[in-house]
Protein backbone atom coordinates (compact mmCIF):
# COMPACT_ATOMS: atom_id res chain seq x y z
CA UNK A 1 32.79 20.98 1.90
CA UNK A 2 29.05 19.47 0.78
CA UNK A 3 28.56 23.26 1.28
CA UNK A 4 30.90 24.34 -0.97
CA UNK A 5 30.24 22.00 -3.51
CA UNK A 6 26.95 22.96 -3.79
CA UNK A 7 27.64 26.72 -3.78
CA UNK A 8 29.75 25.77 -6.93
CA UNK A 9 27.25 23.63 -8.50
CA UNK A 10 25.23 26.34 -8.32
CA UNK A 11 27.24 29.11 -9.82
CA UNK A 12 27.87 26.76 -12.34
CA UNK A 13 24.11 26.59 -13.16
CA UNK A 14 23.85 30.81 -13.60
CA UNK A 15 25.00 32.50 -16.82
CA UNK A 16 27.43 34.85 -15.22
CA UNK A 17 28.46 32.65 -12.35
CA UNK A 18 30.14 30.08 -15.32
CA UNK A 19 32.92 32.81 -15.08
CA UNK A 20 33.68 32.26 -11.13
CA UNK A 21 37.22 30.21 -11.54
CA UNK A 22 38.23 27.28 -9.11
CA UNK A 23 41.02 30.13 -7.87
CA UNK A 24 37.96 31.82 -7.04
CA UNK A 25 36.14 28.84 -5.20
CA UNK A 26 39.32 29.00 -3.22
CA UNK A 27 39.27 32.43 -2.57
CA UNK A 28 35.55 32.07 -1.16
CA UNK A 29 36.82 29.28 0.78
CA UNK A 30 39.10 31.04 2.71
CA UNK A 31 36.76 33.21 3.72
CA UNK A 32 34.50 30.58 4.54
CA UNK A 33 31.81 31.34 2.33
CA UNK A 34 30.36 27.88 1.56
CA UNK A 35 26.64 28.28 0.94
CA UNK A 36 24.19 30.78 -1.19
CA UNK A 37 23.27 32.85 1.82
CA UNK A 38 26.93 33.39 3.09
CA UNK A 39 27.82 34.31 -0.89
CA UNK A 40 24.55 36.75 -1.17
CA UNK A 41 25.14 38.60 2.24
CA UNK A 42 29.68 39.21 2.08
CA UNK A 43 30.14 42.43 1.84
CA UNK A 44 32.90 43.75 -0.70
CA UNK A 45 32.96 40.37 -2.08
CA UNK A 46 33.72 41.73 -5.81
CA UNK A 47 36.92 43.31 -4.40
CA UNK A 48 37.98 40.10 -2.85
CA UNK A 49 37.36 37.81 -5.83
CA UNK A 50 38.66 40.64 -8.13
CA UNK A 51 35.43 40.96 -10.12
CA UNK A 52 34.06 44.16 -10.93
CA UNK A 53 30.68 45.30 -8.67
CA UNK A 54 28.31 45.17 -11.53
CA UNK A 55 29.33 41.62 -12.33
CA UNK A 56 28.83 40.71 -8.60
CA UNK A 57 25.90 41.68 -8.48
CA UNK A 58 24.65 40.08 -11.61
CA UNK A 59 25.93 36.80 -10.23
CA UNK A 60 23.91 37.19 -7.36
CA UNK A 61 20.95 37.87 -9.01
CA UNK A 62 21.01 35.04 -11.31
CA UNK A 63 21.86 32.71 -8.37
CA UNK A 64 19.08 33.84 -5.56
CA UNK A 65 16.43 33.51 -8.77
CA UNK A 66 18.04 30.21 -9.75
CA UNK A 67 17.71 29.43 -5.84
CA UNK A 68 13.84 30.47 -5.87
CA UNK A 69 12.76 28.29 -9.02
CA UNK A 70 14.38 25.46 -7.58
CA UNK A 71 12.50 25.78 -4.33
CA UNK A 72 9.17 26.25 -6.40
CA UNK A 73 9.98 23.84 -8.68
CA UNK A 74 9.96 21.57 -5.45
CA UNK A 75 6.94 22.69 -4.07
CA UNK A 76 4.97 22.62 -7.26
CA UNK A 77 6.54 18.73 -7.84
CA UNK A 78 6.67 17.17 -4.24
CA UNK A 79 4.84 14.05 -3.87
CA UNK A 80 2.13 13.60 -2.27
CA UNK A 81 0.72 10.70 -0.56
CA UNK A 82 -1.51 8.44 -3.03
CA UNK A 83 -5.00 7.22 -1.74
CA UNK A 84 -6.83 4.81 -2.98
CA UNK A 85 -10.65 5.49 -2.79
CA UNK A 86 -12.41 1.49 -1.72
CA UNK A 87 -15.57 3.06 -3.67
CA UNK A 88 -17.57 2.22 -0.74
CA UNK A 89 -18.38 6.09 0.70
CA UNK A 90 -19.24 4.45 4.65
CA UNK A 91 -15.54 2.51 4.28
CA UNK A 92 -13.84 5.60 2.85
CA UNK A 93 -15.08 7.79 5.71
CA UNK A 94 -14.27 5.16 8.21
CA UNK A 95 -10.61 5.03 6.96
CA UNK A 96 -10.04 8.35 6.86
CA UNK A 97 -11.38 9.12 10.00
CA UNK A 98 -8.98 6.41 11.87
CA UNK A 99 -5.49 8.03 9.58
CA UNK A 100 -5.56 5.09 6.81
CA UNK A 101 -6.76 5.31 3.84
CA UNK A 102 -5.90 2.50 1.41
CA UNK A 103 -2.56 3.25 0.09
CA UNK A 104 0.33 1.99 -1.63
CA UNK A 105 2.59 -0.64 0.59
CA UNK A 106 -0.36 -1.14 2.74
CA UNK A 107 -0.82 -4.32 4.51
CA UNK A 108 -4.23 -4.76 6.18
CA UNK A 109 -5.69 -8.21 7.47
CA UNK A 110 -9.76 -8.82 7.20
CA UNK A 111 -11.22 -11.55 9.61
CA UNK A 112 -14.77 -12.81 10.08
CA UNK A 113 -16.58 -16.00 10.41
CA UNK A 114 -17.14 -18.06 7.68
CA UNK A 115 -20.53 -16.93 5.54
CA UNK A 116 -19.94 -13.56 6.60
CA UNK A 117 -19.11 -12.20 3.37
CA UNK A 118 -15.90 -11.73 3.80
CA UNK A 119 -15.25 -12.51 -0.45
CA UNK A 120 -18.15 -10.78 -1.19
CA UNK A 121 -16.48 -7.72 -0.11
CA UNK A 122 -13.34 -8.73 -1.92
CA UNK A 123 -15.06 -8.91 -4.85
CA UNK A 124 -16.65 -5.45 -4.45
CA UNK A 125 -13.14 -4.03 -3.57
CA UNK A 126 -11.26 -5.62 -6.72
CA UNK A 127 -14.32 -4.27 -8.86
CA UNK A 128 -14.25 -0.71 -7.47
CA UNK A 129 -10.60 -0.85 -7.48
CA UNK A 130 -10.23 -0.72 -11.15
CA UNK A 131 -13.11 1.11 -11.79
CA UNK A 132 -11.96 4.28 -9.67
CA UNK A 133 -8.01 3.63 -11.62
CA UNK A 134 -8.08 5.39 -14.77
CA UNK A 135 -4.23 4.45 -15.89
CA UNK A 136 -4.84 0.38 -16.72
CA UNK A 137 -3.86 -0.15 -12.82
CA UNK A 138 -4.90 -4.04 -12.19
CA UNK A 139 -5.87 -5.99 -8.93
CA UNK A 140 -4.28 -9.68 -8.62
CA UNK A 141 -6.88 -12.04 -6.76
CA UNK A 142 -5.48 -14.81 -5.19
CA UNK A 143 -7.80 -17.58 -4.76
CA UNK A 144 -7.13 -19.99 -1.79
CA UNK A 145 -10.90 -21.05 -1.40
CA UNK A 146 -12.17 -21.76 -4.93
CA UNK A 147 -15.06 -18.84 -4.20
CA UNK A 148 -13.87 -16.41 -7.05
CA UNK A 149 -16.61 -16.15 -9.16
CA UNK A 150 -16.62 -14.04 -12.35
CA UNK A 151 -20.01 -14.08 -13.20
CA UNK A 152 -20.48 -12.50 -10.05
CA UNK A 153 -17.90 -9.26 -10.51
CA UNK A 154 -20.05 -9.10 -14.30
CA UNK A 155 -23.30 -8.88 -12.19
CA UNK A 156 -21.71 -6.18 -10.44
CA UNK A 157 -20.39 -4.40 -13.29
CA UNK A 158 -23.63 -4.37 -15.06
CA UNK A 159 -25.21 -2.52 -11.80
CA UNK A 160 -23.16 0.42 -12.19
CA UNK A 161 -24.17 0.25 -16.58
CA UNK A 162 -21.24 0.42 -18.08
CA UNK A 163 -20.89 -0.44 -21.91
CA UNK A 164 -19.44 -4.30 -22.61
CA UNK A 165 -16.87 -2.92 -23.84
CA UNK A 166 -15.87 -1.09 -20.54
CA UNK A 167 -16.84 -4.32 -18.58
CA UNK A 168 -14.40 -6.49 -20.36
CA UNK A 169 -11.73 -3.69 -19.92
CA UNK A 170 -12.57 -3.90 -16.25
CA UNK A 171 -12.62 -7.85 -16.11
CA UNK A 172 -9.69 -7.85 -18.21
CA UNK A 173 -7.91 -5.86 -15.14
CA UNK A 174 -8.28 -8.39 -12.46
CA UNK A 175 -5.84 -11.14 -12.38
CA UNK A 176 -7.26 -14.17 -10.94
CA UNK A 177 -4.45 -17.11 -9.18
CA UNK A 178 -5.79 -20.34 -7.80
CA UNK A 179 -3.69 -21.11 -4.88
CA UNK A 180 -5.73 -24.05 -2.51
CA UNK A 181 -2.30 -24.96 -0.46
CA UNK A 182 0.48 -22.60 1.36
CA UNK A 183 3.49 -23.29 -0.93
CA UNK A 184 1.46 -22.64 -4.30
CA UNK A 185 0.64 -19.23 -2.39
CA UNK A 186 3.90 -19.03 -1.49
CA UNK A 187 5.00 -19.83 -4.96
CA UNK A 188 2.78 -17.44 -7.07
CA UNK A 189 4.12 -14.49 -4.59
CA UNK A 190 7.58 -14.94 -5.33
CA UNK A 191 7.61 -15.74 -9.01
CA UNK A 192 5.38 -11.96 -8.93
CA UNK A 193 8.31 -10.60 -6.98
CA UNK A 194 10.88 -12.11 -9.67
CA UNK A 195 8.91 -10.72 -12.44
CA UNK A 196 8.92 -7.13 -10.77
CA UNK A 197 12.32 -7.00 -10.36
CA UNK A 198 13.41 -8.56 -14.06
CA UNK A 199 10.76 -6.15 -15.46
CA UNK A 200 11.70 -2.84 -14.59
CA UNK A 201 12.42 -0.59 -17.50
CA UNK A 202 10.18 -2.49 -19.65
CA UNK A 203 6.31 -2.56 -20.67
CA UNK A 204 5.05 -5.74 -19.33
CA UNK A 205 1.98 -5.44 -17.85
CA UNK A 206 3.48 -7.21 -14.60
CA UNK A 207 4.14 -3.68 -13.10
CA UNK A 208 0.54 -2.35 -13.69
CA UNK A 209 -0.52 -4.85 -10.39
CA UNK A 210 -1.36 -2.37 -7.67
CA UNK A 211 -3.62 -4.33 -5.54
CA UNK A 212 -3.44 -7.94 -4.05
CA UNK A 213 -6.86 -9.43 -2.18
CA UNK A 214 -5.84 -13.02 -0.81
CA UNK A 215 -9.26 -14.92 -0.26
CA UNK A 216 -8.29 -16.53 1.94
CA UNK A 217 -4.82 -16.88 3.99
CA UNK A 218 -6.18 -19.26 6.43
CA UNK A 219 -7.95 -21.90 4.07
CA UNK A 220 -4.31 -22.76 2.87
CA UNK A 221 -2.82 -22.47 6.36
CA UNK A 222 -5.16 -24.78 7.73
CA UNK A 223 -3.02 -27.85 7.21
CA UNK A 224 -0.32 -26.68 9.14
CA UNK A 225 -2.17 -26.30 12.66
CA UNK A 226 -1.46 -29.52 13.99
CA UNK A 227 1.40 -29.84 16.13
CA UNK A 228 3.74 -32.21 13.83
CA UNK A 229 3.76 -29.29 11.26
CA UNK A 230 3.67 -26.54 13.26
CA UNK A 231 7.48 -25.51 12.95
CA UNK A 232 6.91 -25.76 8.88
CA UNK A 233 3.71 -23.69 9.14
CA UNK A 234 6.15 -20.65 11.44
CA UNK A 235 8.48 -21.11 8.14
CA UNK A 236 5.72 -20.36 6.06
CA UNK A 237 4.63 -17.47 7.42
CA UNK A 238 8.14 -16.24 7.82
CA UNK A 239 8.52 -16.56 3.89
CA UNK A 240 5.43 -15.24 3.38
CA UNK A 241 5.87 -11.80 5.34
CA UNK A 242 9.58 -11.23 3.79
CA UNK A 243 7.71 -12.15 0.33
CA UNK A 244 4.71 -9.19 1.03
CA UNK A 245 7.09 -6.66 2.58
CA UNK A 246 9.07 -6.51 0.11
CA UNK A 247 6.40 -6.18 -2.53
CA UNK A 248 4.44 -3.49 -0.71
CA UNK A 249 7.56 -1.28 0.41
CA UNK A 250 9.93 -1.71 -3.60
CA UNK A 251 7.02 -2.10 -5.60
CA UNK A 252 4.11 -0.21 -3.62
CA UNK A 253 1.54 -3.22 -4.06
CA UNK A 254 -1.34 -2.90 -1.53
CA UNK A 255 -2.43 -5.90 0.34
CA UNK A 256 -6.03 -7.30 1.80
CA UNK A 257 -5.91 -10.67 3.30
CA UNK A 258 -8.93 -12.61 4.53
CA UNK A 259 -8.61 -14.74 7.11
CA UNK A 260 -11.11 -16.84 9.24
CA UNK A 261 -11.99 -16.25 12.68
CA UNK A 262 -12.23 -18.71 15.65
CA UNK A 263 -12.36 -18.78 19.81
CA UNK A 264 -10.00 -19.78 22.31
CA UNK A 265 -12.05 -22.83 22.95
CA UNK A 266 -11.09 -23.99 20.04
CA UNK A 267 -7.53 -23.67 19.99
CA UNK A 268 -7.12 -27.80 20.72
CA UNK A 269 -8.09 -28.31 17.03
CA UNK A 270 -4.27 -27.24 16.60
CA UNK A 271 -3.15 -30.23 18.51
CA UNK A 272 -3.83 -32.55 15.76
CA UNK A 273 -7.46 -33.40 16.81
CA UNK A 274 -9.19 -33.74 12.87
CA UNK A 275 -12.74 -32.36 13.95
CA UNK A 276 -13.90 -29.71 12.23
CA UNK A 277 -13.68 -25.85 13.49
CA UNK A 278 -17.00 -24.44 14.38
CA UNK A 279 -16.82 -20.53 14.15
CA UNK A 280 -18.07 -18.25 16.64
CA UNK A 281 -18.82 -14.37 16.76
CA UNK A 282 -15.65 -14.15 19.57
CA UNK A 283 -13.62 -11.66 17.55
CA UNK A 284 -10.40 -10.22 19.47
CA UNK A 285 -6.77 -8.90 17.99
CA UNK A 286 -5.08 -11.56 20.26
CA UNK A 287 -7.02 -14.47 18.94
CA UNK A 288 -8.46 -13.71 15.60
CA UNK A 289 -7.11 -16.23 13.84
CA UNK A 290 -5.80 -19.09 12.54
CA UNK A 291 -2.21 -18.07 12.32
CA UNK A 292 -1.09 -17.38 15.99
CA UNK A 293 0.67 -14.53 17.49
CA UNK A 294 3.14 -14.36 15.05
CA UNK A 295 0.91 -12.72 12.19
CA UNK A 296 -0.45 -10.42 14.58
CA UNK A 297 2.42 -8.18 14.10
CA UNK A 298 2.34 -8.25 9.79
CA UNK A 299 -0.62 -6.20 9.12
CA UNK A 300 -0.81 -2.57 9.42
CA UNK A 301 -4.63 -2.59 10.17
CA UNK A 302 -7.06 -5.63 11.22
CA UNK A 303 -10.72 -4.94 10.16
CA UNK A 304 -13.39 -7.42 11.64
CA UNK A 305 -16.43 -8.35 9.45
CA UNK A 306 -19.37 -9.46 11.45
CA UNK A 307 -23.11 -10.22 11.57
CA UNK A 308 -25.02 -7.28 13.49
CA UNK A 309 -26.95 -7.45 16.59
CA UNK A 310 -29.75 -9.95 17.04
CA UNK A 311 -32.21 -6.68 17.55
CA UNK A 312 -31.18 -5.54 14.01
CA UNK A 313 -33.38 -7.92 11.50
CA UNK A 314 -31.99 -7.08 8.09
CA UNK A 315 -30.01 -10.12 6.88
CA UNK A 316 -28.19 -7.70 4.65
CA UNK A 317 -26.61 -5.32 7.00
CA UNK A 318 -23.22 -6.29 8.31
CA UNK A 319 -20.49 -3.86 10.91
CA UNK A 320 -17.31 -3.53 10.02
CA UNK A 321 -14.66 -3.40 13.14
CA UNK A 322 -11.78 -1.75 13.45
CA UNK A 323 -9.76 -4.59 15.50
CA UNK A 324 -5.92 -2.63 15.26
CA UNK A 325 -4.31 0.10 13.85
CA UNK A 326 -0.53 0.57 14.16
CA UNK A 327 -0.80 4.04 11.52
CA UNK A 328 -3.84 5.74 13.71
CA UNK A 329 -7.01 5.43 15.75
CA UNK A 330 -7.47 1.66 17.40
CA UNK A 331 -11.14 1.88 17.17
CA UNK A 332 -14.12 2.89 14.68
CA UNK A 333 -16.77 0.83 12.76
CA UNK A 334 -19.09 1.30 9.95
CA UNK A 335 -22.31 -0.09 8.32
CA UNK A 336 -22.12 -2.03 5.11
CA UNK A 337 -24.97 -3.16 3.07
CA UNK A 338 -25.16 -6.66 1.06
CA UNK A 339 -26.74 -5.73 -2.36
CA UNK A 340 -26.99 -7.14 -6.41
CA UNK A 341 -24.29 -4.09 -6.68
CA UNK A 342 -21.44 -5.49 -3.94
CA UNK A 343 -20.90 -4.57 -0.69
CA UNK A 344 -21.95 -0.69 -0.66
């Protein structure tokens, strides 16, 4: 019957086929014609619906060219897949080559030792990011650490000479949230969520935030290692992942989130002991960080940040690691550079 209804629909749409009558729609249902092909290919059909062979034929015209717009139409119109270029040509290649580029609804995870620079590439991305987005598309930076630093996304403006004017537009388009503990995080997420969802259909700007870098998740999480606290900190990660997922898949927000590394060794800090983490260059999917198995599972694609090999003497130079993948290749790496202009 979805058939049928669709095969009427249709006539409907064509000049001549307005005159095809529900008796008619009956007619073709007893002989089971129910779609455009079965309607195009019955033979006699004009002396079955009473209709005179010229008229038939018109009908049939107007539907099959009706029929072949539509499918162009569709072709022509059919989404494709947005990508994000990082503006970082080694990154770019690197994603591409392991099946994910930076896209809408993406959740990706990156981990390094501390001093690593880890924000430094933040700030490259969120500068890049709305310098490559030509429709007013914004980047939200959320500040666990108290490293943003504006003066330094204007030093790296100025490298690529753009006008003032064009470097306030830029500045203007990355939204900066100080968040130093878990529930103001937590907090700033879900009022963004709210605002999405009571915005839609109007013009605030709310809905122009395409991008969210979160420098970092475990500075805020660190709190909630020891052992008394350690079923509040599973409830804040729980709220946390429902609270991303839902604004990557309805609203299409990409996410970033830094996150500190540590070893195995070190896993007894968790137990309430209050001396400090030391970080080491131990960098593995199962214990990357500070937020247990559980997180393991929320990110889409884990990069590793890390110092090169003692042979290689260029302070500057740093690999990135592809840690995990769940869209593509497991493995890949590229070379990044530390410059005045970002990470490049």
């Amino acid at each position: 019957m979805e058939d049928h209804g669709d095969l009427q629909s249709l006539l409907l749409a064509t000049k001549t086929g307005k005159e095809i009558s529900e008796y008619h729609i009956k007619l073709l249902q007893k002989q089971n014609i129910r779609t455009v092909e079965e309607f195009v290919n019955a033979n006699k059909l004009h002396t079955k619906l009473a209709l005179s062979n010229d008229k038939m034929e018109e009908i049939k015209r107007e539907l099959l060219d009706l029929c072949v717009r539509r499918i162009k139409f569709k072709k022509i119109y059919q989404c494709e897949p947005v990508s994000y270029s990082t503006g970082i040509e080694e990154l770019d290649n690197l994603l591409d080559a392991i099946g994910q580029p930076l896209r809408p609804g993406r959740v990706w995870e990156l981990v390094g030792e501390n001093d690593v620079g880890k924000t430094e590439l933040l700030h490259t991305l969120a500068v890049n990011f709305v310098c490559k987005q030509d429709d007013n598309q914004q980047v939200l930076f959320m500040d666990t650490n108290l490293d943003f630093d504006s003066e330094r996304l204007d030093e790296i403006l100025r490298k690529k000479k753009l006008t003032d004017e064009a470097i306030d537009n830029y500045l203007d388009r990355i939204c900066v949230v100080k968040a130093c503990m878990a529930e103001a995080l937590l907090s700033a997420l879900q009022d963004l969520l709210g605002r999405l969802k009571s915005s839609k259909g109007s013009s605030e700007r709310v809905s122009d935030i395409k991008l969210i870098l979160i420098d970092s998740l475990s500075a805020c999480y660190i709190l909630y290692r020891s052992s008394y606290d350690l079923n509040k900190g599973r409830s804040f990660l729980t709220e946390l992942t429902v609270v991303i997922r839902k604004l990557a898949v309805e609203h299409g927000i990409a996410f970033i989130i830094g996150n500190t590394t540590f070893s195995l060794d070190e896993e007894s800090a968790a137990d309430g002991d209050e001396e400090e983490l030391s970080h080491t260059e131990a960098v593995n999917p199962e214990d990357c960080n500070y937020l247990g198995d559980y997180w393991s599972s929320v990110c889409t694609l884990i990069l590793s940040l890390e110092l090169p090999e003692d042979s290689i003497q260029e302070n500057n130079l740093r690999v990135l690691k592809v840690l995990s993948n769940s869209c593509g290749i497991g493995e890949g790496s590229c070379w990044l550079r530390l410059t005045d202009a970002g990470i490049i």
